[in-house]
Protein backbone atom coordinates (compact mmCIF):
# COMPACT_ATOMS: atom_id res chain seq x y z
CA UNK A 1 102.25 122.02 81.19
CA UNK A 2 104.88 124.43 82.72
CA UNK A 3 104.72 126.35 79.63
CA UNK A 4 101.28 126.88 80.28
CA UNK A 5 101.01 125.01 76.35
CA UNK A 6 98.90 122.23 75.19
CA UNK A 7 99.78 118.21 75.72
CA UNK A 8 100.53 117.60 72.33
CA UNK A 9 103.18 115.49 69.79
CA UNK A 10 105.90 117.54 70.36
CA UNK A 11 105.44 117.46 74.05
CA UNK A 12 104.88 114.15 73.81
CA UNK A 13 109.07 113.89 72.02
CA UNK A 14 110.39 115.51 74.41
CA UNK A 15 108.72 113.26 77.60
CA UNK A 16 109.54 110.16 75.84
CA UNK A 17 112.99 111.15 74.89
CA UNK A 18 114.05 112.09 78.56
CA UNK A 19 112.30 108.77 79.84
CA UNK A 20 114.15 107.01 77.95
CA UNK A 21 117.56 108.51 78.72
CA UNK A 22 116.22 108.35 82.57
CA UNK A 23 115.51 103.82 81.64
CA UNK A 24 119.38 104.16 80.23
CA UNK A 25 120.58 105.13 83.28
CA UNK A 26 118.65 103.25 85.76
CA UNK A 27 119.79 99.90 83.62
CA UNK A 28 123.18 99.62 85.88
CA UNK A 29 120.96 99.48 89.31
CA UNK A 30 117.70 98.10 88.37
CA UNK A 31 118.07 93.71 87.82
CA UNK A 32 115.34 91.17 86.80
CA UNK A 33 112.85 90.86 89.43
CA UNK A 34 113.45 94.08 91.31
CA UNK A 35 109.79 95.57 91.87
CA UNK A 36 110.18 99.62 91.24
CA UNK A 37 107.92 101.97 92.35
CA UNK A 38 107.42 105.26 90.73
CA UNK A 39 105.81 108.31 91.94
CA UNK A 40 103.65 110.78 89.59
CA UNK A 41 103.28 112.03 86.33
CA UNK A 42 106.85 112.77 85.61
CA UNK A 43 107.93 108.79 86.23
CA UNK A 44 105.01 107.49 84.06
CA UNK A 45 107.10 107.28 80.62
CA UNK A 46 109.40 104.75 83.22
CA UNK A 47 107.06 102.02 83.00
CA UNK A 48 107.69 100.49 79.39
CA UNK A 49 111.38 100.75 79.81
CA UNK A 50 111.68 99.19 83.21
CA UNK A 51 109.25 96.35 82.43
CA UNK A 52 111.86 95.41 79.50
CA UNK A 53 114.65 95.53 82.13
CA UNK A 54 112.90 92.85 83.84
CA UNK A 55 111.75 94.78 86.62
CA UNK A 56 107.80 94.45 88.24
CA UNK A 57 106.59 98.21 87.95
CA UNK A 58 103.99 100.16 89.93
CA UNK A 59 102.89 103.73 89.76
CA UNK A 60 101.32 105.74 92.38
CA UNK A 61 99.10 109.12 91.64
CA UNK A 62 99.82 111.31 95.11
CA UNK A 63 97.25 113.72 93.92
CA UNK A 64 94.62 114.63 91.44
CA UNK A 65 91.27 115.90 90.85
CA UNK A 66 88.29 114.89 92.55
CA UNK A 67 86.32 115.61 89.50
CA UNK A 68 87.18 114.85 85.72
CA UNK A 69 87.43 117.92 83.60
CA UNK A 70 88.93 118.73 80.01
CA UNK A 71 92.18 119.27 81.86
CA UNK A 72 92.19 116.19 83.86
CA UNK A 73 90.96 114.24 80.30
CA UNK A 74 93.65 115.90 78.71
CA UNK A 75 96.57 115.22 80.90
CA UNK A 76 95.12 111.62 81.04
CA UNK A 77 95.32 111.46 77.71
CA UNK A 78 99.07 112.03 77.74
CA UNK A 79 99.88 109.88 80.59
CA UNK A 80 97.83 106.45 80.11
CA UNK A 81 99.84 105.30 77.02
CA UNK A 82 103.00 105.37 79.28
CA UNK A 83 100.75 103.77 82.32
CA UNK A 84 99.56 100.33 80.66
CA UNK A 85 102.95 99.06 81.07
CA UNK A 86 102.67 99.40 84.63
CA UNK A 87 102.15 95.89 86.24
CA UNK A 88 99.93 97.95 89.22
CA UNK A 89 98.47 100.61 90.09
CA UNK A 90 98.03 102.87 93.33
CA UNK A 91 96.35 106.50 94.24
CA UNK A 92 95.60 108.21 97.30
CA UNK A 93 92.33 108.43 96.78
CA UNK A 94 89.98 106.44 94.37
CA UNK A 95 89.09 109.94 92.86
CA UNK A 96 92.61 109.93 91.64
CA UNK A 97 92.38 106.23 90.38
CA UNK A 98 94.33 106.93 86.29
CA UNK A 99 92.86 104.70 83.29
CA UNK A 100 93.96 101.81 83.08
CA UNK A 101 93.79 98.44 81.04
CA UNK A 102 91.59 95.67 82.45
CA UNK A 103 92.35 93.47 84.92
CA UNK A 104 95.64 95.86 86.20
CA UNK A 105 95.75 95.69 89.78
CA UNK A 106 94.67 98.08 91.26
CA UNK A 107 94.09 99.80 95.35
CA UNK A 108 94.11 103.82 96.76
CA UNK A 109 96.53 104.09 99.72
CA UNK A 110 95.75 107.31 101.97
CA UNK A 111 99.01 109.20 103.34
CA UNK A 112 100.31 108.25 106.38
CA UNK A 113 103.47 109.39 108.39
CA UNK A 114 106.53 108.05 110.36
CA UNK A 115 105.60 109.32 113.56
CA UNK A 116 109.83 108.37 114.64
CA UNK A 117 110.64 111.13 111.82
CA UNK A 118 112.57 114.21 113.15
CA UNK A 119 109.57 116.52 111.74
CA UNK A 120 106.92 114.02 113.66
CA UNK A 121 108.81 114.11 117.28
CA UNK A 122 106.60 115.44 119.71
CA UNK A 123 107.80 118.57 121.54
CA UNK A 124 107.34 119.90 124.55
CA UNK A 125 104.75 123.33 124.91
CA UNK A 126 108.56 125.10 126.36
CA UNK A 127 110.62 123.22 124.05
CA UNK A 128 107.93 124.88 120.91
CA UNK A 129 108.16 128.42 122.47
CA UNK A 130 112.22 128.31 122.94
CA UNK A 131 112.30 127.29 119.26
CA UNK A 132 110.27 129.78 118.04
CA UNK A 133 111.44 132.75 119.43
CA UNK A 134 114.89 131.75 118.44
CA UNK A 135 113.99 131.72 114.77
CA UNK A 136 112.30 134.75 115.29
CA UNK A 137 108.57 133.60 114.93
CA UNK A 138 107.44 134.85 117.93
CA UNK A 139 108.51 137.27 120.19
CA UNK A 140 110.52 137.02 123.27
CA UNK A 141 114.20 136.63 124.45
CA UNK A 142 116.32 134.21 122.09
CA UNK A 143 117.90 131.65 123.44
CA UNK A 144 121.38 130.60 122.66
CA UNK A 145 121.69 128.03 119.79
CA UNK A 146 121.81 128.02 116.18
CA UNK A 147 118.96 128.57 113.54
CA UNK A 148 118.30 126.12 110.83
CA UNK A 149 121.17 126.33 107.66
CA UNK A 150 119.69 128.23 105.26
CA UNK A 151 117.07 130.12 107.04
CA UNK A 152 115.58 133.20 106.09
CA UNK A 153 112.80 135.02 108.06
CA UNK A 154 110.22 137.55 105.87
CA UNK A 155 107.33 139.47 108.25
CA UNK A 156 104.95 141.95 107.64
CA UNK A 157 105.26 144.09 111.19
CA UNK A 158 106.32 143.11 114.31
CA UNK A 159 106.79 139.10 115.93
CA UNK A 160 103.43 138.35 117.68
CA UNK A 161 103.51 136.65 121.28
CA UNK A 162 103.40 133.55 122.21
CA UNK A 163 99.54 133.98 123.54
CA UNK A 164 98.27 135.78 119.93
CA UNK A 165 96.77 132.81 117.82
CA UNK A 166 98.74 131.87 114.29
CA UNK A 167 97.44 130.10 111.26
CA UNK A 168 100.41 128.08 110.00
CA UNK A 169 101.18 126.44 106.10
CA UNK A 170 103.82 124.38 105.64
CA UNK A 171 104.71 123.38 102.25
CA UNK A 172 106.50 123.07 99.34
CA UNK A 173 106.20 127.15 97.75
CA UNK A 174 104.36 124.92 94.43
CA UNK A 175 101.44 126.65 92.90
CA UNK A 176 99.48 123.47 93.77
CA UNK A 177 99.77 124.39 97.74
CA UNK A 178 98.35 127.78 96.61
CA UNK A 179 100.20 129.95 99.22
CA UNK A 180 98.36 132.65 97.38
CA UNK A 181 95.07 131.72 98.16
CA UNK A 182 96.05 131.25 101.71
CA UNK A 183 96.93 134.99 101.98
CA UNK A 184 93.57 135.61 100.21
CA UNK A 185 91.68 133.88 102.55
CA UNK A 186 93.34 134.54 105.64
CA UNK A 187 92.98 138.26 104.68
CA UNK A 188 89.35 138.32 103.97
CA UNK A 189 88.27 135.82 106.24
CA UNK A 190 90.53 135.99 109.61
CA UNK A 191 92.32 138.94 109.59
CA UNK A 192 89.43 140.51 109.79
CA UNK A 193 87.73 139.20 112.82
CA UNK A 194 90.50 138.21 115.02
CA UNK A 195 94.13 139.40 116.00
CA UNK A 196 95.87 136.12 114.59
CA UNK A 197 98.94 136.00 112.45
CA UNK A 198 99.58 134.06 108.95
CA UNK A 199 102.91 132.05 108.83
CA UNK A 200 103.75 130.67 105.51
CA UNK A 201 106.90 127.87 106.01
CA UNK A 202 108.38 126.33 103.43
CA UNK A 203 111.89 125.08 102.21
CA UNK A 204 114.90 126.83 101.32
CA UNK A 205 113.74 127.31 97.16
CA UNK A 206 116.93 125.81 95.49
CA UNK A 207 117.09 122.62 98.05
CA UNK A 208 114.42 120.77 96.10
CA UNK A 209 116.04 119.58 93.14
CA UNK A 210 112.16 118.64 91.75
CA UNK A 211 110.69 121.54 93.34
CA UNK A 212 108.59 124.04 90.73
């Protein structure tokens, strides 16, 4: 858990108490027959309250473990209680499939993307080069226009060119994308053996309101 504690009754309290605070205040939007879909561990507790509101309730895992451990065990533990009022159930990957009751539907959906999503547009080799020397990512003469709200630039040494290679993560700054281990490896493995550059992209830290 974030306190880096044990699962256990009191934690339990707490996760039941705020789920069912969260039901309360989902009871002025959420009518019989509505199907809800939650996301992750934090909407599990959901399920049992949503059901009574009439709604049809399905939880997705978006990631997990592709082994089972004592942690995994563990944190299933906490969760499945909350998860057999689900009415389905759906992972990314069958690895990630949660406990469940028999005979509760069940499929793994693998992530896709809206390729007509400003992020998914595709750009043009100039258009790429114009916006990354105006943010300051590579070097080269910046062109007239603004930078994104809210962004900050941090570099070790000076821009690299357009022609030097770059490895490039772009994620939320969680410890689950492991930003750390990128620098690790790019260090001891690239670094190394070739002139490339590390870029590490992520949003601004306080505009994820979910974000730890």
């Amino acid at each position: 858990v974030g306190d880096g504690g044990q699962l256990g009754a009191e934690e339990e309290r707490v996760y039941t108490n705020v789920s069912r605070e969260l039901v309360s205040g989902l009871a002025r939007y959420v009518r019989p027959g509505d199907c809800v879909m939650l996301h992750d561990p934090q909407t599990a507790g959901l399920c049992e309250g949503l059901r009574v509101l009439g709604a049809t309730v399905v939880w997705r895992a978006h990631n997990g473990s592709d082994e089972r451990n004592a942690y995994t065990e563990r944190a299933w533990a906490f969760l499945t209680p909350h998860l057999r009022a689900a009415d389905g159930l759906v992972a990314t990957m069958d690895t990630f499939r949660p406990p469940a009751p028999e005979g509760t539907p069940y499929t793994s959906i693998a992530p896709f993307i809206d390729p007509t999503a400003n992020k998914n547009i595709a750009l043009t080799p100039p258009d790429v080069r114009s916006r990354l020397q105006r943010w300051g990512i590579i070097a080269g003469p910046a062109p007239l226009g603004p930078t994104p709200l809210g962004y900050e630039l941090f570099r070790e040494g000076s821009a690299p060119t357009a022609e030097v290679p770059m490895v490039v993560q772009v994620s939320r700054w969680d410890r689950v994308k492991d930003m750390a281990g990128v620098i690790d490896s790019f260090e001891s493995s690239i670094a190394p053996y070739t002139p490339a550059h590390l870029t590490l992209a992520g949003p601004e830290v306080t505009g994820v309101a979910d974000d730890p």
